[in-house]
Structures are given as structure tokens and as C-alpha cells.
PDB file of N, CA and C in Angstrom:
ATOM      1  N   UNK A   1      55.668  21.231  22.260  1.00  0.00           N
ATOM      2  CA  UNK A   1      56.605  20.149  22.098  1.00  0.00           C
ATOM      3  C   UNK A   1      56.584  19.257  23.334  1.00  0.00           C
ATOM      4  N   UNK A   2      56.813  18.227  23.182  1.00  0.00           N
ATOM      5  CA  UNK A   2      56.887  17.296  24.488  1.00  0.00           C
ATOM      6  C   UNK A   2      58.178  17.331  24.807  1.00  0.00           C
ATOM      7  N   UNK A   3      58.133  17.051  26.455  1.00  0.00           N
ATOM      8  CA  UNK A   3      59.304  16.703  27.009  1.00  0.00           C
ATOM      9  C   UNK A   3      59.932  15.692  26.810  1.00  0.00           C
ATOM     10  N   UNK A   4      61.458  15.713  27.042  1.00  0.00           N
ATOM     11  CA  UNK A   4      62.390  14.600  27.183  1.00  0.00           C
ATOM     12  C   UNK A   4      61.953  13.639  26.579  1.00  0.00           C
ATOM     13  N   UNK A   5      61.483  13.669  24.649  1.00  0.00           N
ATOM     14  CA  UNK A   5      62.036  13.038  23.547  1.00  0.00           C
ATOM     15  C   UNK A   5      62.979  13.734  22.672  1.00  0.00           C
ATOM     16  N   UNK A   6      63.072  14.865  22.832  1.00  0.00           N
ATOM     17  CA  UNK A   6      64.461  15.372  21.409  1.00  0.00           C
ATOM     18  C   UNK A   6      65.612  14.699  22.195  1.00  0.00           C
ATOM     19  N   UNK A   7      66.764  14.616  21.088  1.00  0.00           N
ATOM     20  CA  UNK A   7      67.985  14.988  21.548  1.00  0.00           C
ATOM     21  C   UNK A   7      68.597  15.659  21.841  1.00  0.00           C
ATOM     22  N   UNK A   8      70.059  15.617  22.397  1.00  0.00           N
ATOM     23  CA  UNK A   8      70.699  16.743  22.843  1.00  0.00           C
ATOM     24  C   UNK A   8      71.656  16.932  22.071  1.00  0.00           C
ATOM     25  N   UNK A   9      71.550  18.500  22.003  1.00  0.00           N
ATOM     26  CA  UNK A   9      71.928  19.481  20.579  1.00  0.00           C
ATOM     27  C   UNK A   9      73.234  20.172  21.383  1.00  0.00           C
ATOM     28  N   UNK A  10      74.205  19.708  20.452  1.00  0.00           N
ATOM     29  CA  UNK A  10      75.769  19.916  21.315  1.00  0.00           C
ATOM     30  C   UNK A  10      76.956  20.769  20.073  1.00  0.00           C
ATOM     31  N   UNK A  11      77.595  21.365  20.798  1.00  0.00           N
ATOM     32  CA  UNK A  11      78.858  22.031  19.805  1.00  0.00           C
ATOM     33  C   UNK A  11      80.248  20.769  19.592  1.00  0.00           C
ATOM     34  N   UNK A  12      80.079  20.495  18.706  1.00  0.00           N
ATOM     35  CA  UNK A  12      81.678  19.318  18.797  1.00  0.00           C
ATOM     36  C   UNK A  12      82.564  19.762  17.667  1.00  0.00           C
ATOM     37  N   UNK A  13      83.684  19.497  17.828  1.00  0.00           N
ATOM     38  CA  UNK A  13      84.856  19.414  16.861  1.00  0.00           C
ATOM     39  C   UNK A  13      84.944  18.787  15.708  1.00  0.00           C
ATOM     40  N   UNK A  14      84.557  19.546  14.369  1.00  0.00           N
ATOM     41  CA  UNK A  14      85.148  18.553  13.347  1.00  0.00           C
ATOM     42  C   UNK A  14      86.196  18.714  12.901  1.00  0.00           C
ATOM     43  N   UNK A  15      86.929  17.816  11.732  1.00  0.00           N
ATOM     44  CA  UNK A  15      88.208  17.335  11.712  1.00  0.00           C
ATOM     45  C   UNK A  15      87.859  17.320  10.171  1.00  0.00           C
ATOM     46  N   UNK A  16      88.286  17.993   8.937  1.00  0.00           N
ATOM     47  CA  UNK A  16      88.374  17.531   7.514  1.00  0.00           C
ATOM     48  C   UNK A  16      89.340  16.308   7.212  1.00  0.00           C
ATOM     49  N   UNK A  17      89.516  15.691   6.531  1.00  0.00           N
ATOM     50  CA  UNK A  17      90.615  14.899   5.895  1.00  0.00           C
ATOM     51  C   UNK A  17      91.593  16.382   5.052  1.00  0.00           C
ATOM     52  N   UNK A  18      91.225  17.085   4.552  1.00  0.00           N
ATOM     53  CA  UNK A  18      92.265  18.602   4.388  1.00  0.00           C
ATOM     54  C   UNK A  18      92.815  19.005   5.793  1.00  0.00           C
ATOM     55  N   UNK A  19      92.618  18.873   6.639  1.00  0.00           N
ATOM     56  CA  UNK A  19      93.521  19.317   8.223  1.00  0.00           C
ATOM     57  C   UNK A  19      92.545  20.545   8.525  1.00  0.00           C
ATOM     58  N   UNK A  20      91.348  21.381   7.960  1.00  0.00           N
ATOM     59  CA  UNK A  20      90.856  21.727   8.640  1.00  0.00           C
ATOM     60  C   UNK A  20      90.005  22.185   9.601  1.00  0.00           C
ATOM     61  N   UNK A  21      89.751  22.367  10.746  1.00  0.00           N
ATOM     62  CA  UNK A  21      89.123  21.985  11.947  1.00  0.00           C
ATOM     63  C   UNK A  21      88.028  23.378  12.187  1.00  0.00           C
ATOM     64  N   UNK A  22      86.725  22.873  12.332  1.00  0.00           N
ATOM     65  CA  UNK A  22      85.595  23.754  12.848  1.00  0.00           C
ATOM     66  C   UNK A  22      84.526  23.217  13.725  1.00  0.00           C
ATOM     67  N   UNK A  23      83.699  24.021  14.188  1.00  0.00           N
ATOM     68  CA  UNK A  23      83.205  23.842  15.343  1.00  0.00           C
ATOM     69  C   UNK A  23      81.328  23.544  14.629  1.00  0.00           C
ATOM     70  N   UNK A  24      80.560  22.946  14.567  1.00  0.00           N
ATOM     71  CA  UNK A  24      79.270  22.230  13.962  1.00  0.00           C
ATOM     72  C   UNK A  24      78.684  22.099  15.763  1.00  0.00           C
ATOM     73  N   UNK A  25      77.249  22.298  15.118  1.00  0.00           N
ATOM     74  CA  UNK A  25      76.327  21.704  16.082  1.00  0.00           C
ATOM     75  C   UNK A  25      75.803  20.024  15.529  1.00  0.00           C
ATOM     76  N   UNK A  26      75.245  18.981  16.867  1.00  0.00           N
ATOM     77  CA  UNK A  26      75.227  17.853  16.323  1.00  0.00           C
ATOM     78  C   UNK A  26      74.382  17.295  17.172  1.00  0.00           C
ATOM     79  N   UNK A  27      73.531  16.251  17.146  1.00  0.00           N
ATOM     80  CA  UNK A  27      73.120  15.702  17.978  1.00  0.00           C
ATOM     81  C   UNK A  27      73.201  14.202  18.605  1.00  0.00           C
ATOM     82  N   UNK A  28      74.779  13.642  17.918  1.00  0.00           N
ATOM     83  CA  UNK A  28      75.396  12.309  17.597  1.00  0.00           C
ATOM     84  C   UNK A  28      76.468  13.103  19.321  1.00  0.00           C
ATOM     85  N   UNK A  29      76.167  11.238  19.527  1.00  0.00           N
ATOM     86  CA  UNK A  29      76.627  11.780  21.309  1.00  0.00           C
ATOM     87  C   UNK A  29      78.672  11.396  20.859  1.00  0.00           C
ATOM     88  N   UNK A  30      79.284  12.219  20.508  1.00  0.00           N
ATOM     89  CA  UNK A  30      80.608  12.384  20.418  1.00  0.00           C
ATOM     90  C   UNK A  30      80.857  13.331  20.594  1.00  0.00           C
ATOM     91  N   UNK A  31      82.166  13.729  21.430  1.00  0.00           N
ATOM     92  CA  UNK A  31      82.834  15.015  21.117  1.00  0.00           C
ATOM     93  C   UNK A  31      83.576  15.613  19.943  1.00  0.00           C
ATOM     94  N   UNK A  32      83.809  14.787  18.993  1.00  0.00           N
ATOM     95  CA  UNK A  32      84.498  15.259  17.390  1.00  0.00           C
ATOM     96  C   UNK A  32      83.661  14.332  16.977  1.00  0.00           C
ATOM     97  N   UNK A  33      84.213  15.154  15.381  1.00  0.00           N
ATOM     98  CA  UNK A  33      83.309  14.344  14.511  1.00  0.00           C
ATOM     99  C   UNK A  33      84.977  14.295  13.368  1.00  0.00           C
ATOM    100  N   UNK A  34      85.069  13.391  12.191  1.00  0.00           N
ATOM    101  CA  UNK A  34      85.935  13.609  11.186  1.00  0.00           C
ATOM    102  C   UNK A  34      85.277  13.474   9.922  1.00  0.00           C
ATOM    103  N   UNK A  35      85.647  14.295   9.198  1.00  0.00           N
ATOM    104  CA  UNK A  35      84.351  14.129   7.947  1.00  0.00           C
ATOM    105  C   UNK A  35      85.694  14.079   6.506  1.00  0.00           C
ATOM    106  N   UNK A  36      85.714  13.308   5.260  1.00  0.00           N
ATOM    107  CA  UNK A  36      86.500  13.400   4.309  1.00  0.00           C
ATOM    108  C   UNK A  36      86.735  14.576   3.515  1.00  0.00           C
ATOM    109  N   UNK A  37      85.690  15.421   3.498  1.00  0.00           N
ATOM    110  CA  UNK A  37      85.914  16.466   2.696  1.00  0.00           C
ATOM    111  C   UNK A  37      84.964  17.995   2.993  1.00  0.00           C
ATOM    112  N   UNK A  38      85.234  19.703   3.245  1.00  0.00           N
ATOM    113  CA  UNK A  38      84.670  20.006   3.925  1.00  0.00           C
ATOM    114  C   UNK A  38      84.767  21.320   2.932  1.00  0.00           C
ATOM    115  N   UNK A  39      83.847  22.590   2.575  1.00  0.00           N
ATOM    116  CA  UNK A  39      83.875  23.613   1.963  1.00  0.00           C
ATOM    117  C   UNK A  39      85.082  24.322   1.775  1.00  0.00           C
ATOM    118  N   UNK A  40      86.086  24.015   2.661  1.00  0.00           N
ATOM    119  CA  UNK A  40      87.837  24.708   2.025  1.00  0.00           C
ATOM    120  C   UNK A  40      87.914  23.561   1.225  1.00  0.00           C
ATOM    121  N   UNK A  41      87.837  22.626   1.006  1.00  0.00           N
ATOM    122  CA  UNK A  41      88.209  21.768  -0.119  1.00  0.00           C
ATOM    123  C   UNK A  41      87.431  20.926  -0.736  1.00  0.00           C
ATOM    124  N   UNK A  42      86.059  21.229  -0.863  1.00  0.00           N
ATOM    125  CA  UNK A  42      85.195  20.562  -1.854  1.00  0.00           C
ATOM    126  C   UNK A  42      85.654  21.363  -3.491  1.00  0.00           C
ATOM    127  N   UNK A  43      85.280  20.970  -4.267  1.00  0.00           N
ATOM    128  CA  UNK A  43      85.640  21.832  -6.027  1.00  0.00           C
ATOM    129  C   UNK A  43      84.300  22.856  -5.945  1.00  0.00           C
ATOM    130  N   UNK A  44      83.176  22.761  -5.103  1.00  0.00           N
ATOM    131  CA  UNK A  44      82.530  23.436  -5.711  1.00  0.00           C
ATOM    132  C   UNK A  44      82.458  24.956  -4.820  1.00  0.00           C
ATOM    133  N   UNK A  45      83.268  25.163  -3.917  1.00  0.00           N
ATOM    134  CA  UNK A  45      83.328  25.906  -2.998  1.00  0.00           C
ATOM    135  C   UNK A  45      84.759  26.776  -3.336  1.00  0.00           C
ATOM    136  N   UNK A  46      85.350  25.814  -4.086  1.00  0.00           N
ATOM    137  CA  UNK A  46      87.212  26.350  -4.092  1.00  0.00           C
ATOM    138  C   UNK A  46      87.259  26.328  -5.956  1.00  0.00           C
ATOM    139  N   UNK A  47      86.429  26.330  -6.497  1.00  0.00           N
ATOM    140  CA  UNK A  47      86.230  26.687  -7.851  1.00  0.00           C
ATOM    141  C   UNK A  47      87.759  25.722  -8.406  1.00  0.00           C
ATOM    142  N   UNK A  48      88.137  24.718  -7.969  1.00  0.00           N
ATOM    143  CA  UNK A  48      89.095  24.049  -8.658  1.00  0.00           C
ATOM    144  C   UNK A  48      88.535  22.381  -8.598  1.00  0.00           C
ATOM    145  N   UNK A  49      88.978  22.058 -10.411  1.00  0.00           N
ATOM    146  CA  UNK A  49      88.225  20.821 -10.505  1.00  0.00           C
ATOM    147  C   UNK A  49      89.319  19.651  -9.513  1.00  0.00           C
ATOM    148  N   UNK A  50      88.831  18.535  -9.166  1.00  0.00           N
ATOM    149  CA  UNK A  50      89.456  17.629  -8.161  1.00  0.00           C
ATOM    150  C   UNK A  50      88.863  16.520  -8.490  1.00  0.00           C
ATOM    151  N   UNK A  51      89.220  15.107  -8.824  1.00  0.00           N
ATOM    152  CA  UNK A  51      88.220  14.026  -8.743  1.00  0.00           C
ATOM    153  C   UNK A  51      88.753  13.706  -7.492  1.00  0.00           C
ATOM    154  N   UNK A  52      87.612  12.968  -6.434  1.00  0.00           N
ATOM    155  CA  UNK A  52      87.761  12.670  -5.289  1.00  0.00           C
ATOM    156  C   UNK A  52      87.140  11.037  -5.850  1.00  0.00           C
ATOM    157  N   UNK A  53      88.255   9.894  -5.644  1.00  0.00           N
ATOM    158  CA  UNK A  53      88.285   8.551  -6.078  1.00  0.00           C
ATOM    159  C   UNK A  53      88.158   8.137  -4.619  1.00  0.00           C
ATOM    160  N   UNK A  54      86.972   7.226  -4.396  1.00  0.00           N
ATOM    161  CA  UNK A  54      86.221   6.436  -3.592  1.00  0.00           C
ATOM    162  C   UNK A  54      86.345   5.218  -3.923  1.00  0.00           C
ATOM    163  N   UNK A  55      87.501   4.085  -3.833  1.00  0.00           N
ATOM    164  CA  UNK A  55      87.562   2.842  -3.829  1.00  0.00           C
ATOM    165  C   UNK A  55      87.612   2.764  -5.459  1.00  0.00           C
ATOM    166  N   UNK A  56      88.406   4.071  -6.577  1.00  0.00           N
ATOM    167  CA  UNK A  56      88.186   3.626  -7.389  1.00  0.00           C
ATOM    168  C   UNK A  56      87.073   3.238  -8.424  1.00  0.00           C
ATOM    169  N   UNK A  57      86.023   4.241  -7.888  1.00  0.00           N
ATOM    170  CA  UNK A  57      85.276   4.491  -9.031  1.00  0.00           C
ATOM    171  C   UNK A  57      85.360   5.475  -9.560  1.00  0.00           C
ATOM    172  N   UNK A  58      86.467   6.049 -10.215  1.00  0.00           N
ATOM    173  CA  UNK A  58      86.620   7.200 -10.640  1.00  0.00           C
ATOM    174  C   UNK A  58      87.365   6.649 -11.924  1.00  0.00           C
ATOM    175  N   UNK A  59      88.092   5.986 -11.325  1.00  0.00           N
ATOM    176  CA  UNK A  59      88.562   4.843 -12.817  1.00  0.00           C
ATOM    177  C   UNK A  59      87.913   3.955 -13.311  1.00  0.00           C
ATOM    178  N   UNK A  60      86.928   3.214 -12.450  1.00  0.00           N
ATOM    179  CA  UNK A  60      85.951   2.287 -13.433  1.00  0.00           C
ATOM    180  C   UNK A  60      85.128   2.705 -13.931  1.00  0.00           C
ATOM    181  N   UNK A  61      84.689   4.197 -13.685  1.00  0.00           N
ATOM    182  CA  UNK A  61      83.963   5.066 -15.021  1.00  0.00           C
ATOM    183  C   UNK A  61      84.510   5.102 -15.685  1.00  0.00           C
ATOM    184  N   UNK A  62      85.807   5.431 -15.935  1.00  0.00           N
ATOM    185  CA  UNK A  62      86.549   6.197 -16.875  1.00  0.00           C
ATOM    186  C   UNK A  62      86.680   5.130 -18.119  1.00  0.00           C
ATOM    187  N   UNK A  63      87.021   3.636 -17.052  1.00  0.00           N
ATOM    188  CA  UNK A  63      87.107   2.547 -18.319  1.00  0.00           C
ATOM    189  C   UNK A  63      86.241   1.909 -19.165  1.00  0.00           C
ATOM    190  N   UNK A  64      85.205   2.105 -18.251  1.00  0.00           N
ATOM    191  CA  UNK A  64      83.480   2.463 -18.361  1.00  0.00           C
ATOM    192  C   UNK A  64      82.674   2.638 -19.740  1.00  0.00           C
ATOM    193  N   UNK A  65      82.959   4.311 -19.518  1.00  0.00           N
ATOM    194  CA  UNK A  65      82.646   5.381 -20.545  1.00  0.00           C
ATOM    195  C   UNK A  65      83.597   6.136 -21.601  1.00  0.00           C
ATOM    196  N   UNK A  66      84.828   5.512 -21.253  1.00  0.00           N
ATOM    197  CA  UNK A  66      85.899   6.600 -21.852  1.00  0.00           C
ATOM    198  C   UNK A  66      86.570   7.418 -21.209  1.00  0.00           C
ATOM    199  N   UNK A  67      87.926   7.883 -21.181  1.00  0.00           N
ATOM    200  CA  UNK A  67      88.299   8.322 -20.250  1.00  0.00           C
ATOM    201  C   UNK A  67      88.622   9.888 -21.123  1.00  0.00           C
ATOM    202  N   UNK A  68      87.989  10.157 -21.976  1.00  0.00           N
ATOM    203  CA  UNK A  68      88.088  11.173 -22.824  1.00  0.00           C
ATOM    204  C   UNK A  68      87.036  12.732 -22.054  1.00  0.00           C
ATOM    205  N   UNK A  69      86.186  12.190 -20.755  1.00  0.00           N
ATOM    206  CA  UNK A  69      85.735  13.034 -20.097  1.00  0.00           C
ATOM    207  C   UNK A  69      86.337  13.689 -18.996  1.00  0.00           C
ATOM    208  N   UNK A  70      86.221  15.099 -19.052  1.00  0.00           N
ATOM    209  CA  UNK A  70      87.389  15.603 -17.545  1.00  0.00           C
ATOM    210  C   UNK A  70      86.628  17.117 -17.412  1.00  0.00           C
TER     211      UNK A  70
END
């Protein structure tokens, strides 16, 4: 490997939008990171369905396609 081109590979703080907080390796020069959604509260990790609406495309499918899908 050559020298002094990687980055530097650091432990920082993340932050869920759920409130909770773990420790990730990263190579983005911050000390935290905040991320919207994280394995305690994704649906596919917590086996419960959730639509997570992003500016509302969760309803302009729905008006879309029908809102007869869930």
C-alpha cells in the first residue's frame, strides 16, 4: 500500500433521529455523525411495519397507485 493517501479511519458518535446513540467507525473528518433512521428502528430489523414519509412521497404514491396498498 502506499503511504499517506488513505484516510483517517476514526471512532465518532452517531445520533439516530429515534434518540439512539452508537459508536461507528468513519473516515468523514467529524466527531458525530446524525443519521434519520438506525437498526432499533428501521421495520426491517424491529419486524414492525412503519412508512417513513420523505417530503411526502408516501402520499403521492398512494394517490398515485391507490391507497388500497399497506
Amino acid at each position: 500500500m502506499k503511504k499517506n493517501i488513505h484516510p483517517d479511519y476514526k471512532i465518532v458518535e452517531v445520533t439516530c433521529g429515534c434518540g439512539e446513540k452508537f459508536m461507528c467507525g468513519t473516515t468523514k473528518n467529524t466527531p458525530t455523525l446524525s443519521v434519520e433512521i438506525c437498526s432499533q428502528c428501521h421495520p426491517f430489523f424491529t419486524g414492525k411495519q412503519k412508512m417513513v414519509d420523505t417530503g411526502g412521497r408516501v402520499e403521492r404514491f398512494q394517490r398515485k397507485f391507490g391507497a388500497g396498498l399497506k
